[in-house]
Protein backbone atom coordinates (compact mmCIF):
# COMPACT_ATOMS: atom_id res chain seq x y z
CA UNK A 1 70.87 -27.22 -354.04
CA UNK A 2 69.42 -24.23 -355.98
CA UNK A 3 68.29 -21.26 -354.96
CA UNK A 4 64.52 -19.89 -355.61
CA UNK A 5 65.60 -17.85 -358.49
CA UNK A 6 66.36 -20.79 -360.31
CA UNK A 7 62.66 -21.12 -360.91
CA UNK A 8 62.69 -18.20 -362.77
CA UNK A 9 63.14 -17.38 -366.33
CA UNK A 10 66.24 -15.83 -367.36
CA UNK A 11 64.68 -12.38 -367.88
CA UNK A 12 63.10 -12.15 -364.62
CA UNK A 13 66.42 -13.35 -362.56
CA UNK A 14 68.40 -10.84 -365.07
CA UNK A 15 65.82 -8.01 -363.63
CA UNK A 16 66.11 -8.73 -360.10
CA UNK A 17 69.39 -8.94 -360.36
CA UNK A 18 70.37 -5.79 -362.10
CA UNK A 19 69.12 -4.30 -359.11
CA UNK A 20 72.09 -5.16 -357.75
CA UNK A 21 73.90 -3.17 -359.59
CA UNK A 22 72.61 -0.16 -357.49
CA UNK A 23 72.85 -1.46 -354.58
CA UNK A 24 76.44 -2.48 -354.22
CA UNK A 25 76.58 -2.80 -350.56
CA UNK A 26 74.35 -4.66 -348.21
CA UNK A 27 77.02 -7.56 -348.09
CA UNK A 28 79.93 -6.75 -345.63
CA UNK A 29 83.20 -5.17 -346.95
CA UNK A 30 85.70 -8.28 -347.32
CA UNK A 31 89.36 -8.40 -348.12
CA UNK A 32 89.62 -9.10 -352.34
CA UNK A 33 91.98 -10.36 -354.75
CA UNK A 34 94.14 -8.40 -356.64
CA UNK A 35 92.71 -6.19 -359.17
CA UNK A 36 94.61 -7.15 -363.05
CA UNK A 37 97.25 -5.06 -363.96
CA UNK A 38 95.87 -1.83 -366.42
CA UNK A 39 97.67 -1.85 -370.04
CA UNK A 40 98.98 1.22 -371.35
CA UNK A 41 100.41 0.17 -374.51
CA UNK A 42 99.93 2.94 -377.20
CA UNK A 43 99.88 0.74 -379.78
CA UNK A 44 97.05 -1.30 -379.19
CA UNK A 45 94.99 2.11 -379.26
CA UNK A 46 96.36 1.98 -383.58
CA UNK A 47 96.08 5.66 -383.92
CA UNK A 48 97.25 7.42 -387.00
CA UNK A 49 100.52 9.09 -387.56
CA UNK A 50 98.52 12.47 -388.42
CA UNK A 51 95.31 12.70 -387.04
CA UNK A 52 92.95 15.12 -388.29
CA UNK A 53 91.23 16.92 -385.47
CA UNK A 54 87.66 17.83 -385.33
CA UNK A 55 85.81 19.79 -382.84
CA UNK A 56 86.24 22.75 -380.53
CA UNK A 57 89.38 22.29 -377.50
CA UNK A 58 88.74 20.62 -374.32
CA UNK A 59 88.59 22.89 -371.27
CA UNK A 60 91.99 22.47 -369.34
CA UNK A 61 89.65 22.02 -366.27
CA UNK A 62 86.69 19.91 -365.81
CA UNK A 63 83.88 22.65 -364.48
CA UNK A 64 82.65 21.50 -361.52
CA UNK A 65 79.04 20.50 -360.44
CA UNK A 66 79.42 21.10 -356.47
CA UNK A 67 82.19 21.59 -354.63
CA UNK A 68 81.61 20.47 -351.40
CA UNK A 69 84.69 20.89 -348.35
CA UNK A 70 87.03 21.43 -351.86
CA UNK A 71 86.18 18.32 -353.22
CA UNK A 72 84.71 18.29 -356.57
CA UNK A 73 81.68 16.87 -357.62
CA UNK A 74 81.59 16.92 -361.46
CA UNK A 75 78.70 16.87 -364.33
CA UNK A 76 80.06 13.24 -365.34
CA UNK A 77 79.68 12.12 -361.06
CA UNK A 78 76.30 12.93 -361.92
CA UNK A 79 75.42 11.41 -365.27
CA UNK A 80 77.59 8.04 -364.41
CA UNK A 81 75.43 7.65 -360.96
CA UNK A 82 72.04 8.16 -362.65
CA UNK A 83 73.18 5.46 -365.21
CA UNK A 84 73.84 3.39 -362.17
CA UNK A 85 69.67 3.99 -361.26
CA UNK A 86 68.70 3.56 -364.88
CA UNK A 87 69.90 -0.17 -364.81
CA UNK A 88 68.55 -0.76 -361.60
CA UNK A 89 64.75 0.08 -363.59
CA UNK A 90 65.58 -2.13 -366.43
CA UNK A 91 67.19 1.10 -368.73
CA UNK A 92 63.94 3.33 -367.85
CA UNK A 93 63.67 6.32 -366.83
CA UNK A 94 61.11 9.26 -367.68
CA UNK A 95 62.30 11.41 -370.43
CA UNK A 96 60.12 14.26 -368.98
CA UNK A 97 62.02 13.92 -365.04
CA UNK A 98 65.63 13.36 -366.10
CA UNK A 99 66.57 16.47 -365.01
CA UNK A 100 64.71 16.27 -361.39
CA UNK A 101 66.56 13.01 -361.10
CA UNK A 102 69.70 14.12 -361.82
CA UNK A 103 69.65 17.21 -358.94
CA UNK A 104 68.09 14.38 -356.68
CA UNK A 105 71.41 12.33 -357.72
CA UNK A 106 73.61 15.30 -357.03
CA UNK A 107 72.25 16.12 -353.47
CA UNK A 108 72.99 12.56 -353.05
CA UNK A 109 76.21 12.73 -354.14
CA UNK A 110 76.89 15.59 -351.99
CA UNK A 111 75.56 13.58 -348.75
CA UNK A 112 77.97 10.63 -349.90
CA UNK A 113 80.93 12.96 -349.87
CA UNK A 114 80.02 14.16 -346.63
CA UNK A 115 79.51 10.98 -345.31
CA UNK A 116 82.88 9.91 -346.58
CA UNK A 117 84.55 13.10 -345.23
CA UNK A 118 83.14 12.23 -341.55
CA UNK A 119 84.66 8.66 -341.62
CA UNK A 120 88.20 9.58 -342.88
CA UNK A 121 87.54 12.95 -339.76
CA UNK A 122 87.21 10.06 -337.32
CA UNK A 123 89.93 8.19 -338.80
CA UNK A 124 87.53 5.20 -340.49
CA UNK A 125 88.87 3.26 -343.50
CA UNK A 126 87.74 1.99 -346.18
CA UNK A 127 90.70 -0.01 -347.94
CA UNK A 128 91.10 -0.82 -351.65
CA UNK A 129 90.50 -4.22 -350.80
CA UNK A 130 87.34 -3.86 -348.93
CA UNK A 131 85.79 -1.79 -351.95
CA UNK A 132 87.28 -5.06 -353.90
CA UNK A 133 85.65 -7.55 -352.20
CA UNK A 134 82.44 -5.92 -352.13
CA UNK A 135 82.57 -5.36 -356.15
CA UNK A 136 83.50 -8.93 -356.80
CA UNK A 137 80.49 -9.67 -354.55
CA UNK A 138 77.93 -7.32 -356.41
CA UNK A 139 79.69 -9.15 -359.82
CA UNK A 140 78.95 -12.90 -358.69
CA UNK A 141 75.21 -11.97 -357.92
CA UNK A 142 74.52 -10.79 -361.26
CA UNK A 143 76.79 -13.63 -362.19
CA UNK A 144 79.07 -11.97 -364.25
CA UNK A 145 83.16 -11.78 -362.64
CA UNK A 146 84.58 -8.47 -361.96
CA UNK A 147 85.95 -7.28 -365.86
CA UNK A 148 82.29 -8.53 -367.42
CA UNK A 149 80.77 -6.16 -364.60
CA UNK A 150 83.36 -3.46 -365.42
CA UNK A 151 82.66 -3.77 -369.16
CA UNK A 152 79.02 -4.05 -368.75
CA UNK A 153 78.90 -0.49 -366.35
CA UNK A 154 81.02 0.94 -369.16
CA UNK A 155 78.32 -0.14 -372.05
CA UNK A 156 75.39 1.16 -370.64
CA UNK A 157 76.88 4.72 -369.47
CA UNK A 158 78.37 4.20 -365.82
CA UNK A 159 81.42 2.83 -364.86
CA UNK A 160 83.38 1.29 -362.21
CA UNK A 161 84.50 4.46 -360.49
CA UNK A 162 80.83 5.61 -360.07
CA UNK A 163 79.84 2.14 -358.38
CA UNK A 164 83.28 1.56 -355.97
CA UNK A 165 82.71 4.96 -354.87
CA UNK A 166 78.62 3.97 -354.14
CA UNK A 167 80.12 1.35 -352.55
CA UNK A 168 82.69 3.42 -349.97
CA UNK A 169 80.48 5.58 -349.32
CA UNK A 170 78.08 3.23 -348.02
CA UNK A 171 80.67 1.57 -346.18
CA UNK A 172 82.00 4.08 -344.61
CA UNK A 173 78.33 5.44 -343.46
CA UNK A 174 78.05 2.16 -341.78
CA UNK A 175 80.95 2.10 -340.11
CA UNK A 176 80.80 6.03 -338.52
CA UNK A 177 77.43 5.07 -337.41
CA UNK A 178 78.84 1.83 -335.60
CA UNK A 179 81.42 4.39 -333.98
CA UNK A 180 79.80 7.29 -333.25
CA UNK A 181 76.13 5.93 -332.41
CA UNK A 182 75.65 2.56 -332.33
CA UNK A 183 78.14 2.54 -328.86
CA UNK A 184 76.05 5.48 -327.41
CA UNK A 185 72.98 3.83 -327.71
CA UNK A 186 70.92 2.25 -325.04
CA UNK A 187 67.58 -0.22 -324.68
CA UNK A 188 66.63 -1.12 -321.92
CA UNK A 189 65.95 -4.66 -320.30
CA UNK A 190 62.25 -3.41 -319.42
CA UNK A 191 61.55 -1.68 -322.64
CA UNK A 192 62.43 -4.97 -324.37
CA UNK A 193 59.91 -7.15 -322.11
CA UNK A 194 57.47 -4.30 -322.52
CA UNK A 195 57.44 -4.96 -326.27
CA UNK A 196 57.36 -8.80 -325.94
CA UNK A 197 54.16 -8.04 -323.33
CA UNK A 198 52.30 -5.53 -326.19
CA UNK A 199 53.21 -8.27 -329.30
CA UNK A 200 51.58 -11.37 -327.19
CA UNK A 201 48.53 -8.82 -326.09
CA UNK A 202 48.55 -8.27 -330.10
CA UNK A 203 48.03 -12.04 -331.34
CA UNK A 204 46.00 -12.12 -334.03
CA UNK A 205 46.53 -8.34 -335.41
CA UNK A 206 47.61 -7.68 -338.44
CA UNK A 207 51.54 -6.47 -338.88
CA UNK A 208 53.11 -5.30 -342.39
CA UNK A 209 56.54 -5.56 -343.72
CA UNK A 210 57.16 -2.09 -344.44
CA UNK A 211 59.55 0.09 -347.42
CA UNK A 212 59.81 3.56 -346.60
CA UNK A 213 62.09 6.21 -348.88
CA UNK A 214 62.65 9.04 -346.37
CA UNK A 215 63.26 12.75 -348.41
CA UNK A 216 64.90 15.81 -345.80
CA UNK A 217 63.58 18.75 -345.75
CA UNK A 218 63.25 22.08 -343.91
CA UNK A 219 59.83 24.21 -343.44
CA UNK A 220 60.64 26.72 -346.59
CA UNK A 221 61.49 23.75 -349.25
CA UNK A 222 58.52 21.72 -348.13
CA UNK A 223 56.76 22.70 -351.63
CA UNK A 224 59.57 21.52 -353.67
CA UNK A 225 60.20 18.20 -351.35
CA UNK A 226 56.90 17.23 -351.67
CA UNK A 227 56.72 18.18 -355.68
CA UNK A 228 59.96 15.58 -355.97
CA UNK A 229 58.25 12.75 -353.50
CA UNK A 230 55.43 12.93 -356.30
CA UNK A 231 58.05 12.18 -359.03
CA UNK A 232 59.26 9.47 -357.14
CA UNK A 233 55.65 7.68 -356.43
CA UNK A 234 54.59 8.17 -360.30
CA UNK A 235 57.47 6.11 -361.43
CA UNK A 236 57.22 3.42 -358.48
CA UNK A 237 53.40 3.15 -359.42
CA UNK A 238 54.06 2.56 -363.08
CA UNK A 239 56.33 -0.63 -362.19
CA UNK A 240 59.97 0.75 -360.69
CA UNK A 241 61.49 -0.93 -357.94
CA UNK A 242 60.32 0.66 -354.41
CA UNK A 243 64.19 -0.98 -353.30
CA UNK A 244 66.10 0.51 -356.57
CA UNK A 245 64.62 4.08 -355.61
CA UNK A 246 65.17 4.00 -351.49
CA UNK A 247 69.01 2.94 -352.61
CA UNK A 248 69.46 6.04 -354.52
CA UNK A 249 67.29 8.48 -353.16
CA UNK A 250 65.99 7.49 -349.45
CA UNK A 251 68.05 9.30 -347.03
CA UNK A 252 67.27 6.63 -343.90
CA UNK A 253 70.09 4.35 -342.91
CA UNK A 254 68.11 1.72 -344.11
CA UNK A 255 68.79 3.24 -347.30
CA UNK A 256 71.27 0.63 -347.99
CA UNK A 257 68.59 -2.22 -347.72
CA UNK A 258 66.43 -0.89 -350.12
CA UNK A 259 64.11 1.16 -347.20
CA UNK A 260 63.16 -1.92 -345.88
CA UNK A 261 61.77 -1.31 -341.74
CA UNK A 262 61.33 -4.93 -341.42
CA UNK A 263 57.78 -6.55 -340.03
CA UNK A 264 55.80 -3.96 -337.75
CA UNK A 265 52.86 -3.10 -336.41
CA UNK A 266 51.30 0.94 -337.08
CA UNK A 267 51.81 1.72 -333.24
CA UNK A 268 55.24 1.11 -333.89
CA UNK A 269 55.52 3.79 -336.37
CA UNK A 270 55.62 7.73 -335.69
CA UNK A 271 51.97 8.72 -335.54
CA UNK A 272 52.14 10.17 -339.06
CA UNK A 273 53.05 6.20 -340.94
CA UNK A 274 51.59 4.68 -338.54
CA UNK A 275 47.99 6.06 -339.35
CA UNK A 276 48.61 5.83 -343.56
CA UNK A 277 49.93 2.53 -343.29
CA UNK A 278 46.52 1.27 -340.99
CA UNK A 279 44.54 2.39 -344.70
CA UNK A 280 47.13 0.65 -346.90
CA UNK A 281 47.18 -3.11 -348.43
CA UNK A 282 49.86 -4.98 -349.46
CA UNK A 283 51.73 -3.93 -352.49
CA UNK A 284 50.77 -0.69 -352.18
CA UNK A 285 52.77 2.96 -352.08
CA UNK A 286 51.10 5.56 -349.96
CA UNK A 287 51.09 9.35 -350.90
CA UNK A 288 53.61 11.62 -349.75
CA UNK A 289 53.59 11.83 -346.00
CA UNK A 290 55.11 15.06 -344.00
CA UNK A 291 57.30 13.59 -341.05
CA UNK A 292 59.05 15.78 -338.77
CA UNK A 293 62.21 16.68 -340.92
CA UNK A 294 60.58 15.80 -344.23
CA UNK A 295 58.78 13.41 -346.05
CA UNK A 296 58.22 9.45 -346.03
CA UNK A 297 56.97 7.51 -348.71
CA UNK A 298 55.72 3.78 -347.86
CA UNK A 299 55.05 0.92 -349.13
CA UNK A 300 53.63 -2.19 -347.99
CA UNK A 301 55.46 -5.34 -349.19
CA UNK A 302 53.53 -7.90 -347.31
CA UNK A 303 50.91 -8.48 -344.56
CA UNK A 304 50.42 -11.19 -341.86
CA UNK A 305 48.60 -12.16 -338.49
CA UNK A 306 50.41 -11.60 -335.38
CA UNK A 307 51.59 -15.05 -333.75
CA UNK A 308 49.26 -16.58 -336.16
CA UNK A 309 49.53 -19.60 -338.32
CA UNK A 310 49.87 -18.60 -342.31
CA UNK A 311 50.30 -21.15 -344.60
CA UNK A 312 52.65 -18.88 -346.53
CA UNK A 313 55.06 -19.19 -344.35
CA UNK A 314 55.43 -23.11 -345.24
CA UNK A 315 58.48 -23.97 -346.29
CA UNK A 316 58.85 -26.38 -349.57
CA UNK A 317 60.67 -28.72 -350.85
CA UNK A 318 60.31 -28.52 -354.99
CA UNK A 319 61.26 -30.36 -358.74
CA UNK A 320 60.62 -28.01 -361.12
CA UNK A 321 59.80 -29.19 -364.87
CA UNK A 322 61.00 -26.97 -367.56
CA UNK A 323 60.56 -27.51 -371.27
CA UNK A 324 62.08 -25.32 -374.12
CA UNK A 325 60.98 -24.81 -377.83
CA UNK A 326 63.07 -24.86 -381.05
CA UNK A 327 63.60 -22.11 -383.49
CA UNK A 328 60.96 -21.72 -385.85
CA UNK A 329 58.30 -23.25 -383.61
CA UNK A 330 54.87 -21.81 -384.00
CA UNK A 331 52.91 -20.83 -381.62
CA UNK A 332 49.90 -22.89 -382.88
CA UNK A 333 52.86 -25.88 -381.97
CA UNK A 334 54.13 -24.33 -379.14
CA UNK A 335 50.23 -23.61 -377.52
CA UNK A 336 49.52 -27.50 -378.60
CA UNK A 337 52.62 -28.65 -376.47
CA UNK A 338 52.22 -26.83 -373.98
CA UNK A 339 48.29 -28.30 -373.60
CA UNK A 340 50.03 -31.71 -373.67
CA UNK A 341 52.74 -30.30 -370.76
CA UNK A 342 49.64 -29.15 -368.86
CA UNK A 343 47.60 -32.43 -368.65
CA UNK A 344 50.54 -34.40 -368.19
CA UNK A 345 51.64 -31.79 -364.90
CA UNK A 346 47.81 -32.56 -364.03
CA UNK A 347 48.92 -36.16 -363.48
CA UNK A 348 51.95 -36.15 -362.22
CA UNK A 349 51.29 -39.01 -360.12
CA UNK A 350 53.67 -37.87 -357.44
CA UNK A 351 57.22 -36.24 -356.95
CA UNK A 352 58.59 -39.11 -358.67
CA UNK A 353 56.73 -38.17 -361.65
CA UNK A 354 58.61 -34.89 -362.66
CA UNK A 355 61.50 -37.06 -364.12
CA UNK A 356 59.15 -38.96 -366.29
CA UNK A 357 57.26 -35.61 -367.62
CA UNK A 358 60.48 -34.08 -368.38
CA UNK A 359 61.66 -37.69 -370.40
CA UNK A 360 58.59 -37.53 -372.10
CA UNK A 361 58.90 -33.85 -373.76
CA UNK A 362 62.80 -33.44 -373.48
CA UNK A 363 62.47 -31.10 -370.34
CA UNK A 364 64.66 -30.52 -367.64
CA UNK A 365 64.41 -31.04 -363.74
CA UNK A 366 65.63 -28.87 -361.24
CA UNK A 367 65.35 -29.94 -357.46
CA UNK A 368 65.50 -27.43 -354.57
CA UNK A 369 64.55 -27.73 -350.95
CA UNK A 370 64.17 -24.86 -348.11
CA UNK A 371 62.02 -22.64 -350.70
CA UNK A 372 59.71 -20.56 -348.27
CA UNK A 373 56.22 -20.35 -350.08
CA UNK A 374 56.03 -16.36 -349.10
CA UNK A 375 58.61 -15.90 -350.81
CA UNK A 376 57.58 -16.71 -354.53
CA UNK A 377 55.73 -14.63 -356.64
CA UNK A 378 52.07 -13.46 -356.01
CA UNK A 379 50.57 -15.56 -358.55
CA UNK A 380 52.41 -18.41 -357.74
CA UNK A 381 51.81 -18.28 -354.24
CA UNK A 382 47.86 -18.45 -354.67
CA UNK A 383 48.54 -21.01 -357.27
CA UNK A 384 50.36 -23.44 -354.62
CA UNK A 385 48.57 -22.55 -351.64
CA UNK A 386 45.94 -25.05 -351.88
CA UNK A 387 48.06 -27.78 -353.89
CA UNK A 388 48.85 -31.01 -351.65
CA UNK A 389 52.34 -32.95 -351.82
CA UNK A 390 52.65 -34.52 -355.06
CA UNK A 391 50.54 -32.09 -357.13
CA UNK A 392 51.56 -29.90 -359.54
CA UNK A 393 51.21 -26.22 -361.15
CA UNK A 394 49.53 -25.21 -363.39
CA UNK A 395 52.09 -24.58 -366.32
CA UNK A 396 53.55 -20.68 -366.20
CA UNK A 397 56.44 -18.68 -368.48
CA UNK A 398 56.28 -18.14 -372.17
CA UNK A 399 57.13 -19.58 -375.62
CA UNK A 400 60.10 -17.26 -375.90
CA UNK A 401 62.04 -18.47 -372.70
CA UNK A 402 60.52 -21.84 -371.46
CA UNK A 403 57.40 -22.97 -369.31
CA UNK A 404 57.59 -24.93 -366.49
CA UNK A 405 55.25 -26.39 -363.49
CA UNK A 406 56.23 -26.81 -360.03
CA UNK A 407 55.63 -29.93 -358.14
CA UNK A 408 55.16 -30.30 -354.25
CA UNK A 409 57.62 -32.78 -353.34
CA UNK A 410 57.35 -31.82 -349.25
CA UNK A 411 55.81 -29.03 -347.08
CA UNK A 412 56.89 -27.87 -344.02
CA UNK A 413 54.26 -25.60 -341.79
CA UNK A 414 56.41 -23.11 -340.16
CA UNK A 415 54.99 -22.62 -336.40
CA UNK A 416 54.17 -19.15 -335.56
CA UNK A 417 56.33 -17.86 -332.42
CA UNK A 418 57.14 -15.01 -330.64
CA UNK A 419 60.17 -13.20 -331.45
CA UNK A 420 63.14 -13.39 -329.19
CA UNK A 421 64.37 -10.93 -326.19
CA UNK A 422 67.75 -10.35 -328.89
CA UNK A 423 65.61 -9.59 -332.04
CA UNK A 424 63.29 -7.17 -330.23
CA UNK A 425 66.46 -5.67 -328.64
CA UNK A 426 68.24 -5.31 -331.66
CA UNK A 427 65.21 -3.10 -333.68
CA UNK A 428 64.66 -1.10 -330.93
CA UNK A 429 68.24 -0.40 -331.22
CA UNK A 430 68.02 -0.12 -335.53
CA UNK A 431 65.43 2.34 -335.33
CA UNK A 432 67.22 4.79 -332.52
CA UNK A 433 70.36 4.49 -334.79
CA UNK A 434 68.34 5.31 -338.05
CA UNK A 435 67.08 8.45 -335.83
CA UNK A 436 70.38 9.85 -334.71
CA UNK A 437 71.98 9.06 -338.24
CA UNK A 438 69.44 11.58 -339.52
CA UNK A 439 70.11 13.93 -337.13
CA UNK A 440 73.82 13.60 -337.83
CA UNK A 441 73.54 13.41 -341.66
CA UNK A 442 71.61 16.90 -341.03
CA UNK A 443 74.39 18.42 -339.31
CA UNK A 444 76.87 17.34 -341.35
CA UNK A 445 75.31 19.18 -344.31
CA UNK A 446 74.49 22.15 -341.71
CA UNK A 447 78.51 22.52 -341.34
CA UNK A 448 79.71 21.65 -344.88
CA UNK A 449 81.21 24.81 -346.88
CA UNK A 450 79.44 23.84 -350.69
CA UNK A 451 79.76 25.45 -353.79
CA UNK A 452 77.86 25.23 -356.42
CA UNK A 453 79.02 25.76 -360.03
């Protein structure tokens, strides 16, 4: 079975998946395998007998950037983490705002190491081997194995330090807040049916699945909080990933799964979101919005009815057709193919008939089931929603990596329900942690002794 990226070309999965790469931690911390043993051989560095030295000396000491409880944050923390956000956006970022992104990457930094500091306070660990198992995971989904991911960090200006460290911190975060406020929260058996009452009164209504990047702030740096949410919604309207961006820079609990609030409605939201996001469509990223405490940015990934049938929510069963073409093809050749590949995908005649398209022009078949239709890409989704079992795309990709066509081997209607007494229990219980994690973040930084160098 293959998963819905394999539908993709290799450029688009390599996208998606470099986002990875800044994310590091929404899978669980899991023992590893031994890390290989370093060489230190000086002879496989060949250096000369007499080397001629250029340059000014070294500084015995690295100057620090922050100090924060005497632990040092230095100028290379900084410039290896923002790497770490430049692959995330595909090796972008704005010339003109490198330097706001770097202080926004220090103050994250900073609330990392306090974060960190708390959980080793209350005696929380994060082993070697749970930082391991994590990496090797964040390595297999960009399918490379740990040393490729290691190398490839190192090429493009991070390294492996900078993401294990992303990756403890993150941990650790998680696990205070399982200690220190996850046990002293409370919900209610009558708050929960209240909820269930208010989303079966609601059939119908429209609810949103909801992003939100979350920047602190305090009354007399309002002006400059608001200047750097700005920054942050330029770059996310010109194409950067709303997830990428909430990873690095949102500081919500749910940073760590890229912002996102889940499916809600706007009366579920405080006041402020809640009356932005009623004037917003999907894909869209609202202005900056003043919250009590600082400033949310949304963004509205999806929309649906309320307990109501949508037929993107079907669930499919697929072949996909793929045909390459050889160096040196023209595209005059390639275009008069791929009219050929079209008619032929217009009678398909069936599932069956993906095997004999692909014989016919060399292609190759991929078969995967479970593939939920909301889940594909905009254009494809409006492409298959009126297509019947048995029919077939119209072809998609390019002449550089491949086109393909889908066809509808089986569709599944999913059957709109409420959700259960557990999963309203458990948001109610996500958003009161996300609440006092702020709160505690806040006075964390309120208590820290940092220096700035």
């Amino acid at each position: 079975m293959f998963a819905a990226s394999d539908f993709f070309p290799a450029r688009a999965r390599y996208a998606a998946a470099a986002l990875v790469l800044a994310v590091a931690t929404a899978a669980a911390a899991q023992d590893a395998a031994d890390s290989p043993p370093a060489t230190s051989s000086a002879s496989a560095l060949r250096l000369p007998d007499n080397p001629q030295i250029f340059g000014q000396a070294m500084p015995s000491v690295v100057k620090a950037t922050a100090i924060v409880n005497g632990e040092v944050i230095t100028q290379t923390d900084v410039d290896q983490r923002l790497a770490l956000l430049a692959i995330a956006n595909e090796g972008k970022l704005p010339s003109d705002q490198i330097d706001q992104l770097r202080q926004q990457v220090l103050r994250n930094l900073i609330d990392e190491t306090l974060q960190i500091q708390a959980a080793k306070t209350a005696e929380i660990k994060v082993t070697d081997k749970d930082i391991d198992r994590t990496f090797g995971r964040v390595a297999e989904g960009v399918k490379m194995n740990s040393d490729q991911l290691s190398a490839y960090l190192k090429t493009h200006g991070s390294s492996v330090r900078s993401l294990r460290r992303q990756i403890e911190g993150e941990t650790a975060w998680r696990r205070l807040q399982q200690a220190k406020i996850e046990n002293t929260i409370s919900v209610g058996d009558e708050e929960v049916k209240a909820v269930l009452e208010r989303l079966n009164a609601s059939k119908g209504t429209e609810e949103y699945r909801v992003s939100e990047i979350f920047l602190s702030s305090t009354s007399d740096k309002m002006q400059q909080t608001m200047a750097n949410a700005n920054q942050i919604i330029g770059q996310l309207r010109q194409g950067a990933s709303f997830a990428g961006y909430a990873r690095q820079y949102s500081e919500a609990s749910t940073a760590a799964v890229g912002g996102d609030l889940g499916w809600v409605r706007p009366e579920q939201l405080p006041e402020q979101l809640g009356n932005v996001l009623r004037s917003m469509g999907a894909g869209q990223v609202s202005a900056p919005i003043p919250v009590p405490g600082g400033v949310s940015i949304i963004a509205i990934q999806d929309a649906r009815k309320i307990l109501s049938a949508d037929p993107r929510n079907a669930v499919l069963s697929l072949k996909q057709v793929s045909i390459t073409f050889p160096a040196g093809t023209t595209r005059a050749q390639a275009e008069a193919r791929v009219a050929k590949f079209a008619e032929a995908a217009r009678n398909v005649g069936g599932c069956g008939g993906a095997d004999r398209i692909a014989g016919e022009f060399n292609g190759e078949v991929v078969q995967s089931d479970q593939i939920r239709l909301r889940e594909l890409p905009p254009a494809l989704q409006e492409i298959m929603l009126p297509l019947q079992v048995g029919q077939a795309t119209r072809p998609f990709g390019s002449i550089e990596e491949g086109v393909r066509t889908l066809v509808i081997c089986g569709r599944d209607e999913a059957d709109p329900t409420a959700p259960t007494f557990d999963q309203v229990f458990n948001q109610l219980s996500e958003e009161r942690v996300n609440l006092r994690a702020r709160r505690y973040l806040r006075d964390l930084r309120r208590d820290a002794v940092i220096e700035f160098r």
